[in-house]
C-alpha atoms as a PDB file:
ATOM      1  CA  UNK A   1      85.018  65.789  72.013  1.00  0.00           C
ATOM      2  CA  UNK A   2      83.936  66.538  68.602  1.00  0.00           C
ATOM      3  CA  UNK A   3      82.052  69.942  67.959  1.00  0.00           C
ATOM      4  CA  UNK A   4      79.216  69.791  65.782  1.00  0.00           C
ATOM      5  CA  UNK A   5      77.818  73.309  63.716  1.00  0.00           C
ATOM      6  CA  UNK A   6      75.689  74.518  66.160  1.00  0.00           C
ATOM      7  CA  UNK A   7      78.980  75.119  68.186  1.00  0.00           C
ATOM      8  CA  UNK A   8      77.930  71.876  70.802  1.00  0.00           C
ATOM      9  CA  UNK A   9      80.201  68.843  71.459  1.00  0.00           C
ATOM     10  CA  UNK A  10      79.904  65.288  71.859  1.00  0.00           C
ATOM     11  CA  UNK A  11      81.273  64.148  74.715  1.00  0.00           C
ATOM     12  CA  UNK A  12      83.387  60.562  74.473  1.00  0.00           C
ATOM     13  CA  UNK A  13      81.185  58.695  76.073  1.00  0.00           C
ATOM     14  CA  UNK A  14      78.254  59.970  74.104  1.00  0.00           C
ATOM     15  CA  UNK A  15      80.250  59.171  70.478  1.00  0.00           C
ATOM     16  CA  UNK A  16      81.421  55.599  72.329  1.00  0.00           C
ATOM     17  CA  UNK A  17      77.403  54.369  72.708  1.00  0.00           C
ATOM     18  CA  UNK A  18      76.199  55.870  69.248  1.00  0.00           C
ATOM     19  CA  UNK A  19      79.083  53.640  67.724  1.00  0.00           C
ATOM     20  CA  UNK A  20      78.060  50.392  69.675  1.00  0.00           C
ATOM     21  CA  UNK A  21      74.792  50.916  68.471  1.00  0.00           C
ATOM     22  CA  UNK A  22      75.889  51.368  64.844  1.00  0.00           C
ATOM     23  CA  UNK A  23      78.084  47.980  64.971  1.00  0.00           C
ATOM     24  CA  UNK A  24      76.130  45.270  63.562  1.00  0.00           C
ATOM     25  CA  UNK A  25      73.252  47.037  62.653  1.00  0.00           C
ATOM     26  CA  UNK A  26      71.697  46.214  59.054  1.00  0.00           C
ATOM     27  CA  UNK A  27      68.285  47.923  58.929  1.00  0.00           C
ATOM     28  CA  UNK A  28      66.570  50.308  61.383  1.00  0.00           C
ATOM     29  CA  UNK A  29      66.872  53.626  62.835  1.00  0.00           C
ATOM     30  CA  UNK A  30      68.839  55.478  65.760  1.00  0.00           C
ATOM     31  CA  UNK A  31      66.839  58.001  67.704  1.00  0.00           C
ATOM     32  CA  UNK A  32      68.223  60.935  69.672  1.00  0.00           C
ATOM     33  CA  UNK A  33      66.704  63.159  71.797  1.00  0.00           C
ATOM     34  CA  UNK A  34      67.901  66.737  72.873  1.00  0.00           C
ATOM     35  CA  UNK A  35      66.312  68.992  75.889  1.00  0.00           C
ATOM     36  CA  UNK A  36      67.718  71.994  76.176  1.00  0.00           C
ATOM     37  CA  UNK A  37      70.537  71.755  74.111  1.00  0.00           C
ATOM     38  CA  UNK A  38      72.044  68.071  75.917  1.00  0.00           C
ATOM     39  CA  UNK A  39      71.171  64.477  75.030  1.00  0.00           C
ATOM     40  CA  UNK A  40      69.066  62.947  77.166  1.00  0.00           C
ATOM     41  CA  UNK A  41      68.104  59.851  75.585  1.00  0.00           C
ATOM     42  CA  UNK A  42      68.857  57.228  72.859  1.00  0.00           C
ATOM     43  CA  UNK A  43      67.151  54.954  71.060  1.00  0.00           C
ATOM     44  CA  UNK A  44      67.563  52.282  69.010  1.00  0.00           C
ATOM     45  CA  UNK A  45      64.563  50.054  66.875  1.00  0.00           C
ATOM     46  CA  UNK A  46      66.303  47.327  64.785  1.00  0.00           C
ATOM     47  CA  UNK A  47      64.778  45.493  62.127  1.00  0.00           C
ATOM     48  CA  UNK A  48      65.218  42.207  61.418  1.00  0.00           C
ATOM     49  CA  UNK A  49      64.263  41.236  57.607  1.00  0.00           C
ATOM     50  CA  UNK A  50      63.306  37.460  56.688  1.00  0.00           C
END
């Protein structure tokens, strides 16, 4: 797990999924959303320039 500043870790699995989003991505964004201190959802919007 890796501890972030707040004092809060990331658990494997958690770290595993936001780097199989990154791979491959060229444009967009990553969204992550916290309730009550825990991620409960991710989200990905990829952009595809032409």
């Amino acid at each position: 797990m890796e501890e972030n500043k707040s004092g809060q870790s990331l658990s494997k699995e958690q770290l595993a999924t936001l780097n199989s989003l990154l791979q491959g991505m060229k444009y967009g964004m990553i969204t992550i959303i916290v309730q009550d201190g825990k991620i409960i959802q991710i989200d990905k919007t990829e952009k595809h320039r032409l």
